[in-house]
Protein backbone atom coordinates (compact mmCIF):
# COMPACT_ATOMS: atom_id res chain seq x y z
CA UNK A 1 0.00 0.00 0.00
CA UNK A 2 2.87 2.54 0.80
CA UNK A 3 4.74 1.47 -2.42
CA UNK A 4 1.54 2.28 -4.14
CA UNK A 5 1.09 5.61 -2.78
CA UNK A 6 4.66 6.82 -3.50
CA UNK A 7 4.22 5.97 -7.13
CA UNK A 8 0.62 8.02 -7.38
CA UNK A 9 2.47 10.90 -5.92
CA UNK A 10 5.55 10.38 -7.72
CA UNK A 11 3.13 10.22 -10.96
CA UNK A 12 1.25 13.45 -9.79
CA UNK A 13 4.55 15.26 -9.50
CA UNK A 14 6.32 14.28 -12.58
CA UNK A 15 2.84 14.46 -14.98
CA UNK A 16 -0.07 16.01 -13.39
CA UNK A 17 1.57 18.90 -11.28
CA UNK A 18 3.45 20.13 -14.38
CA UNK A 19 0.74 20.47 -16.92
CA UNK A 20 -1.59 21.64 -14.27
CA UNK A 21 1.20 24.22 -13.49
CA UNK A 22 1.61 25.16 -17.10
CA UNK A 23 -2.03 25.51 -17.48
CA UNK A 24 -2.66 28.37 -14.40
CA UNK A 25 -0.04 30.21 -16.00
CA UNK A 26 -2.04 30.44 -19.44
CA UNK A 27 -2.21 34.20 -20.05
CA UNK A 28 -5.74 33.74 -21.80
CA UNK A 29 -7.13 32.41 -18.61
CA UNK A 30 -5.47 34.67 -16.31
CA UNK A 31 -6.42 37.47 -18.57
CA UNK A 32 -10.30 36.12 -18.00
CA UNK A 33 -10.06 36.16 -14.32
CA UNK A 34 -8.95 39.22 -14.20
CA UNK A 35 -11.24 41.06 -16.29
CA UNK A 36 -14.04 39.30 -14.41
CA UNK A 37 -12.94 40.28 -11.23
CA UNK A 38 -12.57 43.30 -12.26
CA UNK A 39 -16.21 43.63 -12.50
CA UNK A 40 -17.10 41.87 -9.09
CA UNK A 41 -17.30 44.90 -6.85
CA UNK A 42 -20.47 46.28 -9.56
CA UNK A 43 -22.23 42.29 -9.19
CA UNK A 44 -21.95 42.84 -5.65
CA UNK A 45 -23.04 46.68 -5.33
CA UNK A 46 -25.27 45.89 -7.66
CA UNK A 47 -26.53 42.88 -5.66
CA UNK A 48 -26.87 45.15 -2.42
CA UNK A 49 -29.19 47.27 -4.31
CA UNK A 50 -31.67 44.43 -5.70
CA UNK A 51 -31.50 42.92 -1.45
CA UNK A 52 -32.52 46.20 -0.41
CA UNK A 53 -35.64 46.36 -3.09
CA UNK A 54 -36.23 42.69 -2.56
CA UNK A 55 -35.85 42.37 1.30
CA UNK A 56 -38.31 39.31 2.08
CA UNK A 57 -40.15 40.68 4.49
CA UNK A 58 -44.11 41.03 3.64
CA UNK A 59 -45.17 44.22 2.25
CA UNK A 60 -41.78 45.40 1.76
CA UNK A 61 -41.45 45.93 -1.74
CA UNK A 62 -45.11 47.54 -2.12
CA UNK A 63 -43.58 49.80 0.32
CA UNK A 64 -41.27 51.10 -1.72
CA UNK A 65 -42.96 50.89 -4.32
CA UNK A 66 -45.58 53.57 -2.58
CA UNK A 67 -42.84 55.89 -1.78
CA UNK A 68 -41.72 56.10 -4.97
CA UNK A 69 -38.27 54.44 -4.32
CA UNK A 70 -38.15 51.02 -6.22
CA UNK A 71 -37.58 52.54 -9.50
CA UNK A 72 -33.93 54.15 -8.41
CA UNK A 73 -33.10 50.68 -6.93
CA UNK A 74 -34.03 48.97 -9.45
CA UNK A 75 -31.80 51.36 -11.59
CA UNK A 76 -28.53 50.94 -8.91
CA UNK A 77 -29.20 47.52 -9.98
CA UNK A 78 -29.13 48.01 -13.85
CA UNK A 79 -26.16 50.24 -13.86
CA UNK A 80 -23.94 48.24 -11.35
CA UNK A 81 -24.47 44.67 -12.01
CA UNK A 82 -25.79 45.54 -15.89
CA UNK A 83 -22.58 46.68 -17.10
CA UNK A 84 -19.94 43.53 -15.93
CA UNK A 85 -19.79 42.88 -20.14
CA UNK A 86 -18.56 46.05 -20.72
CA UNK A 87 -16.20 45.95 -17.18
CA UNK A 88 -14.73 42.93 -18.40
CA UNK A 89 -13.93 44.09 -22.38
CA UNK A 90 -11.52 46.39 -20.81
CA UNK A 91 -10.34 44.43 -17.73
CA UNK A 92 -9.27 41.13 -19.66
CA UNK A 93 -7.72 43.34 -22.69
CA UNK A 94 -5.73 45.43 -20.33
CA UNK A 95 -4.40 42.03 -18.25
CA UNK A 96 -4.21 40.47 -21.62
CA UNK A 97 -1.74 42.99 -22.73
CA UNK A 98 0.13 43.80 -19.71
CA UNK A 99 1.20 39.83 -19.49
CA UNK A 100 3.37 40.65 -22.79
CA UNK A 101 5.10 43.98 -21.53
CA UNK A 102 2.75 46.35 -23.08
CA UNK A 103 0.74 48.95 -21.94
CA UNK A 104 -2.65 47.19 -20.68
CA UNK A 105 -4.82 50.81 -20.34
CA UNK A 106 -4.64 52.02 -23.95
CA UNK A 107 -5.50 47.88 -24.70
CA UNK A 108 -8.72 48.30 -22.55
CA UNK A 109 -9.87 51.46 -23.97
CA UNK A 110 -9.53 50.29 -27.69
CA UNK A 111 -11.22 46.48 -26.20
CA UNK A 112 -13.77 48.82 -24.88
CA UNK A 113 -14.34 50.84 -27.82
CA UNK A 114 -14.57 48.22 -30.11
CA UNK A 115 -17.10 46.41 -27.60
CA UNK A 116 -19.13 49.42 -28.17
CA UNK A 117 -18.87 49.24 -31.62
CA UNK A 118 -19.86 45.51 -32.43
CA UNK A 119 -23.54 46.07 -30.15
CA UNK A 120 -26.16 47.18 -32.30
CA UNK A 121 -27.96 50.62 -31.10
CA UNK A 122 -31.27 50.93 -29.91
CA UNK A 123 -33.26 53.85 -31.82
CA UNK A 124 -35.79 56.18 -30.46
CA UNK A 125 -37.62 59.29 -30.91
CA UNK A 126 -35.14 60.48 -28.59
CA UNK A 127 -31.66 59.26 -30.28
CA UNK A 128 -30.04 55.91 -30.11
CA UNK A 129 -28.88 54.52 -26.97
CA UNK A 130 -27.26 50.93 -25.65
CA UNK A 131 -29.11 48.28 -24.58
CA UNK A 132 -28.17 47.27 -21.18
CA UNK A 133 -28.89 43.32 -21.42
CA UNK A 134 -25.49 43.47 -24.12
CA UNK A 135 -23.59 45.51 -21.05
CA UNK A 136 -24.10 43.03 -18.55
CA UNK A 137 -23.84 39.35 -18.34
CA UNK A 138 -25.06 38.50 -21.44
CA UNK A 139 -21.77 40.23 -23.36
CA UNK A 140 -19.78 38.52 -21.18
CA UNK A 141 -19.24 35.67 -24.25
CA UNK A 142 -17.93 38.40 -26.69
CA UNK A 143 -16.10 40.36 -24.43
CA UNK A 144 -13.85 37.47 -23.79
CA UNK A 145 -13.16 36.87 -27.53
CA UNK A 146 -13.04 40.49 -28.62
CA UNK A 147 -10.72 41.25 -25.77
CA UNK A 148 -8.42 38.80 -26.14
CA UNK A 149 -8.24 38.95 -30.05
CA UNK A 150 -8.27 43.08 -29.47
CA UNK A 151 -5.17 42.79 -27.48
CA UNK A 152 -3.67 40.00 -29.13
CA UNK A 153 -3.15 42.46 -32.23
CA UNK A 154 -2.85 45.68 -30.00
CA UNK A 155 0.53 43.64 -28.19
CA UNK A 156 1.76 42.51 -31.76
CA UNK A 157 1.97 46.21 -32.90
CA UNK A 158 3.94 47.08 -30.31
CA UNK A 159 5.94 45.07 -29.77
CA UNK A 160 7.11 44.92 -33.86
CA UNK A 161 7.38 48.57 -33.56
CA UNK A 162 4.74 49.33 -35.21
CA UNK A 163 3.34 52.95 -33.90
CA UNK A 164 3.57 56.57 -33.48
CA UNK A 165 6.62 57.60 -31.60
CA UNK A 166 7.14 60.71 -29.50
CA UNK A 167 10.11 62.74 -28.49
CA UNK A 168 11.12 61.85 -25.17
CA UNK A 169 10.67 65.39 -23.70
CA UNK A 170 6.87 64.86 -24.34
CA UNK A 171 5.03 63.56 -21.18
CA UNK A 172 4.58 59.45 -20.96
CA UNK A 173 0.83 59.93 -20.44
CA UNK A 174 0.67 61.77 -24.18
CA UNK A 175 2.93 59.44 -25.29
CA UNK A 176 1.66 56.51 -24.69
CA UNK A 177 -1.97 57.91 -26.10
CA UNK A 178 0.05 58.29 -29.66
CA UNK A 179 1.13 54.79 -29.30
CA UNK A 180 -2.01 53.06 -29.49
CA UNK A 181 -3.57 55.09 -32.58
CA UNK A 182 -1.99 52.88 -35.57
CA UNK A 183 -2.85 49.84 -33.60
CA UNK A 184 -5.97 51.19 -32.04
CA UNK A 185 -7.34 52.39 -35.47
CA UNK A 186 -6.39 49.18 -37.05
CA UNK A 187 -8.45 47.36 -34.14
CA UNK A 188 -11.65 48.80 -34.28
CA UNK A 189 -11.71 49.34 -38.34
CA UNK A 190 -11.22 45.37 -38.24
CA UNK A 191 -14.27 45.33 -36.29
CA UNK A 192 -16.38 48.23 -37.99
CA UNK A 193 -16.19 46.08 -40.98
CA UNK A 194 -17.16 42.84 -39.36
CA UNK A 195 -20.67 44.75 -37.91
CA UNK A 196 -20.78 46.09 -40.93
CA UNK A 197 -21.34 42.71 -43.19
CA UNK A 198 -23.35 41.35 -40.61
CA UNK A 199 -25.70 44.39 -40.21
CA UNK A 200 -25.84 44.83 -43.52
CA UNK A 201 -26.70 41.18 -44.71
CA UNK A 202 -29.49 41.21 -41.73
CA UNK A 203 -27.14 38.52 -40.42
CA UNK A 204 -27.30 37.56 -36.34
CA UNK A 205 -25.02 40.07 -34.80
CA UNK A 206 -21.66 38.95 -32.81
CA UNK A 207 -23.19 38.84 -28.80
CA UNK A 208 -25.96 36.28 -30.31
CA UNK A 209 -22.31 34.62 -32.56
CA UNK A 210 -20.55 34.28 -29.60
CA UNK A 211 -23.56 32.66 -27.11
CA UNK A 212 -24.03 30.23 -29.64
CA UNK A 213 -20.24 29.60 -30.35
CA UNK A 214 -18.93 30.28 -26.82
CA UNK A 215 -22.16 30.05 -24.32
CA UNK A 216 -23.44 27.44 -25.57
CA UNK A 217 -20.82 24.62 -24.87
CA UNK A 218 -20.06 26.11 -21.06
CA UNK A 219 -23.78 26.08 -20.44
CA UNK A 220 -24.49 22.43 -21.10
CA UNK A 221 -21.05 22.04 -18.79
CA UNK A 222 -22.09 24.52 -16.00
CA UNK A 223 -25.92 24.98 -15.67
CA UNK A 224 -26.36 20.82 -15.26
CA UNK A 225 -25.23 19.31 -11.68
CA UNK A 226 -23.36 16.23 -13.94
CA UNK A 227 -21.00 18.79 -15.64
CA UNK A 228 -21.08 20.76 -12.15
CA UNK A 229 -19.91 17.54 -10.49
CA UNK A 230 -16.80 17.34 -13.30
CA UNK A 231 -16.14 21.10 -12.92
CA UNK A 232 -16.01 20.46 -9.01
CA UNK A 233 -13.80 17.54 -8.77
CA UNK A 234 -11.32 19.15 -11.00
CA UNK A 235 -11.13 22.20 -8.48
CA UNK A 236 -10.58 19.64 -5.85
CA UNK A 237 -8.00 17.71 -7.67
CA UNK A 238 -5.97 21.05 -8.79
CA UNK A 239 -5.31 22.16 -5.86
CA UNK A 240 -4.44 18.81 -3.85
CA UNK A 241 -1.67 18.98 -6.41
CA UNK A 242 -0.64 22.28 -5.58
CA UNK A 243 -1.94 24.29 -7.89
CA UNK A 244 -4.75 27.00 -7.56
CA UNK A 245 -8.24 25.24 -7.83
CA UNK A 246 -10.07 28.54 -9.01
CA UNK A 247 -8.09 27.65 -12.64
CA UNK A 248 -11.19 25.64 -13.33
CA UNK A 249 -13.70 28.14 -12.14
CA UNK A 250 -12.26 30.91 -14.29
CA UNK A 251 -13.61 28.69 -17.06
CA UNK A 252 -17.01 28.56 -15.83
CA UNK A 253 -18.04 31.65 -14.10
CA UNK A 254 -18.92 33.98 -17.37
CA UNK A 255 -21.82 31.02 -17.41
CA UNK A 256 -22.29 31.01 -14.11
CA UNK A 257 -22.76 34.89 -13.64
CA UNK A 258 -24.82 34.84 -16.85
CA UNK A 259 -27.39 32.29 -15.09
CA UNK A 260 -27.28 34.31 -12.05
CA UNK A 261 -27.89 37.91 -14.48
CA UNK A 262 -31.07 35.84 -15.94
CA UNK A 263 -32.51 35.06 -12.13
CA UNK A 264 -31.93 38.68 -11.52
CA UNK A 265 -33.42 39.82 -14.61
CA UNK A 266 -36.34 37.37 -13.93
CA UNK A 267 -37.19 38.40 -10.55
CA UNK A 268 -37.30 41.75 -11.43
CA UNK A 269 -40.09 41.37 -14.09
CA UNK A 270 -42.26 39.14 -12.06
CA UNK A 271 -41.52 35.99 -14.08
CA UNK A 272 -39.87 32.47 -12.33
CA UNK A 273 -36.49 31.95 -11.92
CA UNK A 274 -34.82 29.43 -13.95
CA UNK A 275 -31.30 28.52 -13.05
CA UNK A 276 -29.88 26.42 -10.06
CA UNK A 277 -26.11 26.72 -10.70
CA UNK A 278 -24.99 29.92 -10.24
CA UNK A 279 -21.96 32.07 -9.32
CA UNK A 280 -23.59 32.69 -5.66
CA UNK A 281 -24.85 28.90 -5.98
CA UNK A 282 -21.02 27.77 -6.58
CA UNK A 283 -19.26 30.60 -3.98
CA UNK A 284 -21.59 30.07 -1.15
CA UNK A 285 -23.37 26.96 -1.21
CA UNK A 286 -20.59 24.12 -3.01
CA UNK A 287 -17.87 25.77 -1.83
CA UNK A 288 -18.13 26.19 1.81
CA UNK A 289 -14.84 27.57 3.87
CA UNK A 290 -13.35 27.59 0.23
CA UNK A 291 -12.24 24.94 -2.51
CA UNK A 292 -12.91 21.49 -1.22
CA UNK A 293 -15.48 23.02 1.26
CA UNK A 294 -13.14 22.75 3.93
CA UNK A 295 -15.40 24.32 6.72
CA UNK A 296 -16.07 21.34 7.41
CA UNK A 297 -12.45 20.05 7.93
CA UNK A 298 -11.52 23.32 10.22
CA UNK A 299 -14.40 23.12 12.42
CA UNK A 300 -12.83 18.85 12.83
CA UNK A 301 -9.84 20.86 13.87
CA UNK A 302 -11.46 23.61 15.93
CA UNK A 303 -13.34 20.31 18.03
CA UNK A 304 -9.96 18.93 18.39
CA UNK A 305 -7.98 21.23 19.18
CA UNK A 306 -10.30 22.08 22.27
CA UNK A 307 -10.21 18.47 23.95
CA UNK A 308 -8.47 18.47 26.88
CA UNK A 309 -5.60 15.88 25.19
CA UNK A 310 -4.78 17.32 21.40
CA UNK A 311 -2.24 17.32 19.86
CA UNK A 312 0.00 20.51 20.07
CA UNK A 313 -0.21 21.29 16.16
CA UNK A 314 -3.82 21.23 16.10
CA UNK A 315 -4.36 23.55 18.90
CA UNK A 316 -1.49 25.68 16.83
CA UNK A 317 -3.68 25.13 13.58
CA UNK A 318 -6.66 25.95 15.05
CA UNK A 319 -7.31 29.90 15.29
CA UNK A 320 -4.80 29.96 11.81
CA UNK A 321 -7.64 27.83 10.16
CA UNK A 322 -10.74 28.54 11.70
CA UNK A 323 -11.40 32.32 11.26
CA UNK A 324 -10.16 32.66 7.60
CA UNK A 325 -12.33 29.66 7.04
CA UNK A 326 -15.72 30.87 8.05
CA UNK A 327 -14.63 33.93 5.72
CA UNK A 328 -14.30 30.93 3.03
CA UNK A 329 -10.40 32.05 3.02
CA UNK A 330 -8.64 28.67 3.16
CA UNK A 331 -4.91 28.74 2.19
CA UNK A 332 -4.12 28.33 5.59
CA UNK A 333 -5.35 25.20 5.58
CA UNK A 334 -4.35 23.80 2.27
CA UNK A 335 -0.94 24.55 3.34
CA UNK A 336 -0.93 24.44 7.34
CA UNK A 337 -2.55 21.23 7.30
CA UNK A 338 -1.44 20.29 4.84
CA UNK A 339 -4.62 18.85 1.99
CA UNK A 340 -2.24 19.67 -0.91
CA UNK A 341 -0.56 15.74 -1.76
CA UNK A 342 -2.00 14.77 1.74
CA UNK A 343 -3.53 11.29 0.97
CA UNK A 344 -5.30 11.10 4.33
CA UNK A 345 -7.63 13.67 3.14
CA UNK A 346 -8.09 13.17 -0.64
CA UNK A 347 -11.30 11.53 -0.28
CA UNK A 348 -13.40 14.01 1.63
CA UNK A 349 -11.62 17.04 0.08
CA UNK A 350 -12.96 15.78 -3.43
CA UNK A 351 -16.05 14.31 -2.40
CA UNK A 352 -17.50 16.90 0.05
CA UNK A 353 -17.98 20.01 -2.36
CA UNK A 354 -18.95 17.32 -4.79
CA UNK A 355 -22.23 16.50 -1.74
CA UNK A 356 -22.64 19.92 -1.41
CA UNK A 357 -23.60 20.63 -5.05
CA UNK A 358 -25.72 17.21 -5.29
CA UNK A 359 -27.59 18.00 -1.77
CA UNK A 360 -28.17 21.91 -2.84
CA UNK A 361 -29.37 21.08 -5.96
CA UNK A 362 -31.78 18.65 -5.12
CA UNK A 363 -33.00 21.26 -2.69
CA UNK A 364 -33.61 23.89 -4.91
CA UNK A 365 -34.70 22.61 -8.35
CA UNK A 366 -37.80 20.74 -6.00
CA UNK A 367 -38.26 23.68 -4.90
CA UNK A 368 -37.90 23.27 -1.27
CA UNK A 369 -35.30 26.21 -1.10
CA UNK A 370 -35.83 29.52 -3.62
CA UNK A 371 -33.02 29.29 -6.63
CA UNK A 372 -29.83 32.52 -5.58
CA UNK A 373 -31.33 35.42 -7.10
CA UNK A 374 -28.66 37.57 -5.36
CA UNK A 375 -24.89 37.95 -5.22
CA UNK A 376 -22.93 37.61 -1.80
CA UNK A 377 -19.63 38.24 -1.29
CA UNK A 378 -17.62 35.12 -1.49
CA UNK A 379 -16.14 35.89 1.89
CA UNK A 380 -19.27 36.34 3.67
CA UNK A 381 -19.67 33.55 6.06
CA UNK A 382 -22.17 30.48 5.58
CA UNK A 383 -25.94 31.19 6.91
CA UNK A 384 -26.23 35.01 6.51
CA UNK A 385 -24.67 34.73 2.86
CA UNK A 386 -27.58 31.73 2.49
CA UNK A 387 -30.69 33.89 3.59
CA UNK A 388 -29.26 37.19 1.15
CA UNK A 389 -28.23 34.95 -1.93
CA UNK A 390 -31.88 33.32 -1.61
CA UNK A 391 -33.77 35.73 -0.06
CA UNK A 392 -35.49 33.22 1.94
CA UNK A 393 -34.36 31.89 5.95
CA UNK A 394 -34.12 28.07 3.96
CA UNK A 395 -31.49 29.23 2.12
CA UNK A 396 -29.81 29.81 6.10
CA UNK A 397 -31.35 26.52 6.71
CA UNK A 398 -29.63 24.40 3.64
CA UNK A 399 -26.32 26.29 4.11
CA UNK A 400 -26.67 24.43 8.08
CA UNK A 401 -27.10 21.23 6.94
CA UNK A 402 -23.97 21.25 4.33
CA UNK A 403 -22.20 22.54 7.52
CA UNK A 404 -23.24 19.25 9.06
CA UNK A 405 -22.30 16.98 6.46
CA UNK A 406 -19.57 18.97 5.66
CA UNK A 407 -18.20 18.22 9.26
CA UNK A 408 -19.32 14.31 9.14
CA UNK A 409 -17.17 14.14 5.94
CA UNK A 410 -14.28 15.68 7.54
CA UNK A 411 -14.32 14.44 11.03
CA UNK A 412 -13.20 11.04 11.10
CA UNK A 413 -10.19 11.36 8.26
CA UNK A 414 -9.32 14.55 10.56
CA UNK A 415 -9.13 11.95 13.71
CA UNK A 416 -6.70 9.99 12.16
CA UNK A 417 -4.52 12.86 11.61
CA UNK A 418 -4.92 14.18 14.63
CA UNK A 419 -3.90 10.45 15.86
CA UNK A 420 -0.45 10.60 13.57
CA UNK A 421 0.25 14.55 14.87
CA UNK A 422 0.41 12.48 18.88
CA UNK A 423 2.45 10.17 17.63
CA UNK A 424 5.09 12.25 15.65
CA UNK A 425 4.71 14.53 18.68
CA UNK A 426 5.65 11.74 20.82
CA UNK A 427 8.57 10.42 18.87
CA UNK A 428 10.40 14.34 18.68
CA UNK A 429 9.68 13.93 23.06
């Protein structure tokens, strides 16, 4: 059995940690993460707003509506959490660009631009404007391909020289602006004329191209709990070989806040929500104390290390584990523990997020607990971020029963580490 575990790690370190390695360090994904977090602080403002006009408590929201104050919520909510699309077109162009040496800001602006440019006006009496659904969530699909392509050929300008250069008595700032006009120019002329053919052929235009092309696949992998499960146990795996988990999420989460942009959208007009995998569904109700759902594992600990006979190490590990943990902060514990290449807790660290997503799925597409129509910070501990994500106290209620589970899963592999730190502690007396 020992012979056979050294090989499995010595296979995980000579295969599996290198190509996981190489792929975290993939400048198209990094570049996506980026740009999408980027965006998170108008989700979550944006969220605040739509809790505050959708507080479940009876008669609330006919109260504001009476006083006149819905509509301007509603509106913090449009112009917060509907513009992430056009967030992201300049966040992943400008991390896109900065990865090769170039100057990221100028890349965003043009991304943005050109972002601009490919969605198709609404006209009115009263001029043309932008329609908001494109901004938000649902541009999230083209914003990763125009940004990446955007900067792709923004970078390759630059770097071959190609571009407008000042004296160097003029200021960096003007500068750098005359820099990106022969690639900028060349950027969004290359995408004037693609909106052009497809506008004038009466031809779909690129957003509806790129759910097809791009939304399409991710959604039949992230909006069903099988490809949920696949997504999850990946997370798991990636980081109990060292590498950051949230590799695979990066993946998933323009489909993930899309599904959570269409609950929104849906509450808001009355009509029934229709997505159970979510970003808040993923942050706060699979992934409990962070990848691997390891609340579970430092609340084992926290018992522990309060028994009269623990081990010195987990009364040490304890207050390093616990309080980042209920913030669903868990580095500590991936490498204080350690879970990374610790065999004694492979099993529960892949399996319990993977019960967590089977369990809260089960519980909301029955309908026993309302489907996230509300973003939570991922930090925001387990039970409060259940009730605000849901709107309902049985979204508190399922996040205390994963805690239970959680803790059943963890528990007894825990106790046999806990057994091994006495005896290595014993030994070193």
């Amino acid at each position: 059995m020992k012979k056979m575990k050294e090989s499995f790690k010595n296979f995980l370190e000579s295969k599996v940690v290198p190509l996981a390695t190489k792929m975290a360090s993939n400048r198209v994904l990094i570049a996506v993460r980026d740009g999408i977090t980027l965006a998170m602080p108008l989700i979550i403002i944006g969220s605040i707003f739509m809790v505050t006009a959708s507080f479940p408590i009876p008669g609330w929201e006919q109260f504001l509506n009476d006083i006149g104050v819905a509509g301007y919520l509603w509106k913090g909510v449009d112009c917060s959490f509907g513009l992430v699309g056009l967030v992201a077109s300049f966040g992943i162009a400008n991390s896109f660009a900065e990865q090769y040496k170039v100057e990221g800001i100028s890349a965003g602006i043009i991304s943005l631009s050109s972002f601009v440019l490919i969605t198709p006006f609404i006209s009115s009496d009263n001029g043309s404007g932008l329609p908001i659904n494109y901004l938000g969530a649902k541009g999230l699909f083209i914003a990763i391909i125009l940004s990446i392509l955007s900067a792709l050929v923004y970078q390759w300008f630059i770097n071959h020289n190609i571009q407008i250069k000042m004296p160097e008595s003029v200021p960096p700032a003007v500068s750098k602006s005359f820099s990106a006009i022969l690639p900028g120019a060349a950027i969004i002329t290359f995408w004037l004329v693609i909106f052009s053919i497809l506008d004038k052929y009466s031809l779909p235009n690129l957003h509806q191209i790129a759910e097809v092309a791009l939304g399409t696949p991710l959604k039949l992998l992230g909006s069903n709990i099988f490809g949920t499960i696949v997504i999850v146990s990946m997370n798991s795996l990636l980081w109990f070989v060292g590498v950051h988990g949230g590799l695979v999420n990066n993946l998933m989460q323009p489909t993930w806040i899309a599904n959570i942009d269409a609950n929104r959208v849906a509450y808001q007009n009355g009509l029934p929500l229709e997505h159970v995998i979510t970003q808040p569904f993923m942050d706060n109700f699979v992934y409990i104390g962070g990848g691997g759902a390891t609340i579970g594992l430092v609340l084992s600990i926290a018992y522990f290390a309060h028994k009269k006979h623990s081990s010195k190490r987990s009364k040490v590990l304890s207050p390093i584990t616990v309080v980042p943990g209920l913030f669903n902060i868990n580095e500590p514990t991936m490498f204080g523990v350690p879970i990374v290449l610790n065999f004694f807790l492979l099993i529960p660290f892949v399996l319990t997020p993977i019960l967590n997503a089977v369990v809260s799925y089960l519980a909301m597409s029955s309908g026993i607990v309302p489907l996230t129509r509300n973003v939570a910070s991922w930090t925001m501990p387990p039970i409060l971020s259940g009730f605000l994500t849901t709107g309902s106290i049985r979204g508190a209620i399922l996040q205390f029963v994963l805690l239970a589970l959680d803790i059943m899963m963890y528990y007894p592999f825990f106790r046999l580490i806990e057994k091994r730190f006495k005896e290595e502690e014993k030994i070193s007396v």
